[in-house]
Protein backbone atom coordinates (compact mmCIF):
# COMPACT_ATOMS: atom_id res chain seq x y z
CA UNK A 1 70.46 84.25 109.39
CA UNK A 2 70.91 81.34 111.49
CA UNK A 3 67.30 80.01 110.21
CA UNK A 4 68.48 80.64 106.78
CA UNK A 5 71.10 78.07 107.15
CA UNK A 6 68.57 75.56 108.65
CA UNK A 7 66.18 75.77 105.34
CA UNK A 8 68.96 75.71 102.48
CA UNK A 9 71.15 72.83 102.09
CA UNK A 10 74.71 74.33 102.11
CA UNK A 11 76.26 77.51 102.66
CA UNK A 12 78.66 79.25 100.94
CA UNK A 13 80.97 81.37 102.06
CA UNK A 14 84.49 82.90 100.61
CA UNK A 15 88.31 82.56 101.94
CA UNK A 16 88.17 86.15 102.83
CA UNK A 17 85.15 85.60 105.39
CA UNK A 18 86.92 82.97 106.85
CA UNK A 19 90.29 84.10 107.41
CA UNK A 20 88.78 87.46 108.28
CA UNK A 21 86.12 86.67 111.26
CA UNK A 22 87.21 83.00 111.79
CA UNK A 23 82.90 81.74 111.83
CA UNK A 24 81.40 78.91 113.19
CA UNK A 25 78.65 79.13 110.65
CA UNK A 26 76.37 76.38 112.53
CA UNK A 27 72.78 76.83 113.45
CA UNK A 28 72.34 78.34 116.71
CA UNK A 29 69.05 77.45 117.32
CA UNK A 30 67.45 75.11 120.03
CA UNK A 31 64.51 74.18 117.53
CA UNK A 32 66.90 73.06 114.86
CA UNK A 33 69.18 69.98 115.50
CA UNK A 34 70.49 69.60 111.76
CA UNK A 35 74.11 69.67 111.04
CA UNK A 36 74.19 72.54 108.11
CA UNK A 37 76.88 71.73 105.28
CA UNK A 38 79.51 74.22 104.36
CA UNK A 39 81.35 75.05 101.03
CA UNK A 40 84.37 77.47 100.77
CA UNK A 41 85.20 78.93 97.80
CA UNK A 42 89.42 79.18 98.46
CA UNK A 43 90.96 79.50 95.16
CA UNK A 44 94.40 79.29 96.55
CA UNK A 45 93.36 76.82 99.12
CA UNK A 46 94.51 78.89 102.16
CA UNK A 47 92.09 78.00 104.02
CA UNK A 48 92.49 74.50 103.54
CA UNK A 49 96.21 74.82 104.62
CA UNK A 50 95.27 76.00 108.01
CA UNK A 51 91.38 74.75 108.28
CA UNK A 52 92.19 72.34 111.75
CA UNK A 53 93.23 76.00 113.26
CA UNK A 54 90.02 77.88 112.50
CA UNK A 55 86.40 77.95 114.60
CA UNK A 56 84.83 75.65 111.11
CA UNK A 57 86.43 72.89 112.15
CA UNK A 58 85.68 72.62 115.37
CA UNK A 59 81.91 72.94 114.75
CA UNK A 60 81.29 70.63 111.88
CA UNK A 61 82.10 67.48 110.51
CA UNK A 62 84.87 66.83 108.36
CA UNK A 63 82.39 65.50 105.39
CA UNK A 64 80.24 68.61 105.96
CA UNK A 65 82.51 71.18 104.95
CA UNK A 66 83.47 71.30 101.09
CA UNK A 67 86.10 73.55 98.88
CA UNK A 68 86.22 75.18 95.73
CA UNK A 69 89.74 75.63 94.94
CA UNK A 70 91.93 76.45 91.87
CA UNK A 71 92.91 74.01 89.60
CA UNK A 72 96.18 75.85 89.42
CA UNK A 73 96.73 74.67 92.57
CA UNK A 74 95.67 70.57 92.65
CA UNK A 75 99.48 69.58 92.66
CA UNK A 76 100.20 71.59 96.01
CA UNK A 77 96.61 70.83 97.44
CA UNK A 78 97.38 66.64 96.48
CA UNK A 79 99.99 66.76 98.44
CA UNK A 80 98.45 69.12 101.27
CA UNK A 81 95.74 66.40 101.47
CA UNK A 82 98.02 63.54 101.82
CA UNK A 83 100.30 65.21 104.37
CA UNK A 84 96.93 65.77 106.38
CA UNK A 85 95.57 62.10 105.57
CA UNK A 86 99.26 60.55 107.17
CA UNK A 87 99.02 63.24 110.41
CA UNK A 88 95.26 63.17 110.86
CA UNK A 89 95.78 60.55 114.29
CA UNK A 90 97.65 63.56 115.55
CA UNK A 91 95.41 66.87 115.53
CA UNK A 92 95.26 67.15 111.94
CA UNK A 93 91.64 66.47 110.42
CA UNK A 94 91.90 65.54 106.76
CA UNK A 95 89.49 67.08 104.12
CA UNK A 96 88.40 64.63 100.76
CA UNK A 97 85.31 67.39 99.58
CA UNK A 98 87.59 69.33 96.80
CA UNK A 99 86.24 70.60 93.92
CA UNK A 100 88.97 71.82 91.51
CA UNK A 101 87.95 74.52 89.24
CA UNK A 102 89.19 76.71 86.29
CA UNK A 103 88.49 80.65 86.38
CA UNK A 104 86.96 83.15 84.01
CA UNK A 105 87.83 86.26 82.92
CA UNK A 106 87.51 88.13 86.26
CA UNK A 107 89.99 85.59 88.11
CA UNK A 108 86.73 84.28 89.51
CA UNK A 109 85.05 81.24 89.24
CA UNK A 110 81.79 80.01 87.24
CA UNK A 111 79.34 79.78 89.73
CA UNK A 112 77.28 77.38 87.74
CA UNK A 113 79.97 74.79 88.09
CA UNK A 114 79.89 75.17 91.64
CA UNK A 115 76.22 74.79 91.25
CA UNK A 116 76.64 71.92 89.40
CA UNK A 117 78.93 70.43 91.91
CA UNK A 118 76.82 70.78 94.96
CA UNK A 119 73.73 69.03 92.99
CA UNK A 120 76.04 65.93 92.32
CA UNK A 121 76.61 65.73 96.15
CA UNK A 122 72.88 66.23 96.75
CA UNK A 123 72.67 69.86 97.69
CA UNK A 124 69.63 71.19 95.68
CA UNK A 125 69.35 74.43 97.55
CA UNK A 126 72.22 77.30 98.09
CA UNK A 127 72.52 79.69 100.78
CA UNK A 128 75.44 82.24 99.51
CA UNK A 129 76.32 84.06 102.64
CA UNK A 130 79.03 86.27 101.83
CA UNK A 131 81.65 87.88 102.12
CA UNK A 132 81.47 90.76 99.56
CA UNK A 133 83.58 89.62 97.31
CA UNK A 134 81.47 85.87 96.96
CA UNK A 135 77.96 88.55 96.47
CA UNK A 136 79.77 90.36 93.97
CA UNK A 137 80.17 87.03 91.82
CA UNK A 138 76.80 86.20 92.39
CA UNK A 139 75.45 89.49 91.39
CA UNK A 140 77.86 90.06 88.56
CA UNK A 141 76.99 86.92 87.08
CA UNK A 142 73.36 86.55 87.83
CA UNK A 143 73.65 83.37 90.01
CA UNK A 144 70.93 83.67 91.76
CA UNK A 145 67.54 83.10 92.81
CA UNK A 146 66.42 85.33 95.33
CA UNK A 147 68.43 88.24 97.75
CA UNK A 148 68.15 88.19 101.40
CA UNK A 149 68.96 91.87 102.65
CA UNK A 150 69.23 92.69 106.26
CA UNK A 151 69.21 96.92 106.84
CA UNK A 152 69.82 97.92 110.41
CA UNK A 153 69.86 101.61 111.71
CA UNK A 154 74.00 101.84 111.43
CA UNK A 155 76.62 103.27 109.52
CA UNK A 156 79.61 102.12 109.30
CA UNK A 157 81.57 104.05 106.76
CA UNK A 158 84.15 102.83 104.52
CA UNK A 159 84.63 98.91 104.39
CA UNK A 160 84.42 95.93 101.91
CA UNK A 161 80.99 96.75 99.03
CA UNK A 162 79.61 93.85 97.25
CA UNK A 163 78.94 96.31 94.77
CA UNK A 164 81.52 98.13 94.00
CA UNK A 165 82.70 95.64 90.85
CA UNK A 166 79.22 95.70 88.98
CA UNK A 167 79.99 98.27 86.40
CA UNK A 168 76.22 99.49 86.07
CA UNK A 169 76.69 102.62 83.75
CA UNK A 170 72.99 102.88 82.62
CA UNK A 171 69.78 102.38 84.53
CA UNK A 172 68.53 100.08 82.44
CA UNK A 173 71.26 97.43 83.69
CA UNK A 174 70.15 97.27 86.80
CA UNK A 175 69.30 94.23 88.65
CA UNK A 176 65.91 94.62 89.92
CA UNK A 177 64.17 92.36 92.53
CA UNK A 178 60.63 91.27 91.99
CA UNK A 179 58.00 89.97 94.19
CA UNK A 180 59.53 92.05 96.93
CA UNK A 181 58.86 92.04 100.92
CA UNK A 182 59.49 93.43 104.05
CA UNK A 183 59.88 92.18 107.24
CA UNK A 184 60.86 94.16 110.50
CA UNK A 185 63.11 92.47 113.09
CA UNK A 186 63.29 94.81 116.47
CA UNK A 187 65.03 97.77 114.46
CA UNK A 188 66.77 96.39 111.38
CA UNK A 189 64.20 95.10 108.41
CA UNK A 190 64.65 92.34 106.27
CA UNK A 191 64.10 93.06 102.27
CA UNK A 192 63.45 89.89 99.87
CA UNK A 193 63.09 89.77 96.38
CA UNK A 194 63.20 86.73 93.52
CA UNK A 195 65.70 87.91 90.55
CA UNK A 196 64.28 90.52 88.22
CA UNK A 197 65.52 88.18 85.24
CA UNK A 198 63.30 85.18 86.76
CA UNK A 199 60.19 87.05 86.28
């Protein structure tokens, strides 16, 4: 995972990761010396209200971590942003890399216009890291390239499913990997796949 992050040029990650397991989400790796780039998608910008709390901040640069927040929400997030501008000599780090966005029909947003974003600021390659709900946009609206999938020997029972919002009634709606491969790590194995739709 942490060599993942080296080769893409940001990683995304939703508010529910965050404010659930508080991540550093650097590269720990003593061959790799490259300060990774970070965007959270935070529709209601809570992690923004209480980012110079969290591990994130203390990890990476200000410029280096980005947001994808509602446009619902730009009045109380202007604001936000100015109160941390006028406090940021004492303890408060202020945050300029907001992207305000509108959402679909799932209360979601369009991926593709977070996409879009991240190529304007020179990221050309996307590492979607999680949490489930984040995969379950990206599967639900086929925003993606290719699926990492890491299997390990455990079961865990009940907890948060990445697919449990895809609706597949049929078979033949299936998203299907191609050019598949497998990779063994100690006892877990690593399946990767390009999108089915890519051919």
């Amino acid at each position: 995972a942490h060599y993942l992050r080296s080769i893409y040029d940001v990683t995304i990650v939703g508010a529910g990761t965050i404010l659930k397991d508080n991540p550093r989400l650097n590269i720990r790796l003593d061959e790799f010396s490259k300060e990774n780039k970070i965007l959270i998608i935070d529709p209601k910008g809570t992690v923004l209200k209480i980012i110079d709390q969290l591990n994130i901040s203390k990890v990476h640069k200000k410029e280096n971590i980005y947001f994808a927040i509602s446009e619902s929400m730009s009045n109380e997030v202007s604001m936000l942003t100015h109160s941390m501008k006028s406090h940021s000599g004492q303890g408060r780090v202020d945050f300029d890399n907001i992207i305000f966005l509108k959402t679909n029909e799932y209360h979601s947003f369009h991926l593709n216009d977070i996409h879009q974003y991240c190529f304007d600021k020179k990221m050309k390659s996307i590492l979607a890291e999680g949490g489930a709900a984040t995969l379950n946009q990206y599967f639900k609206q086929q925003a993606f390239d290719r699926v990492y999938s890491f299997v390990a020997p455990i079961f865990l029972g009940n907890g948060f499913s990445y697919s449990d919002k895809l609706n597949i009634s049929a078979m033949s709606e299936k998203l299907a990997l191609s050019n598949v491969e497998k990779m063994e790590l100690g006892d877990d194995i690593l399946i990767t796949g390009r999108s089915g739709y890519l051919n």
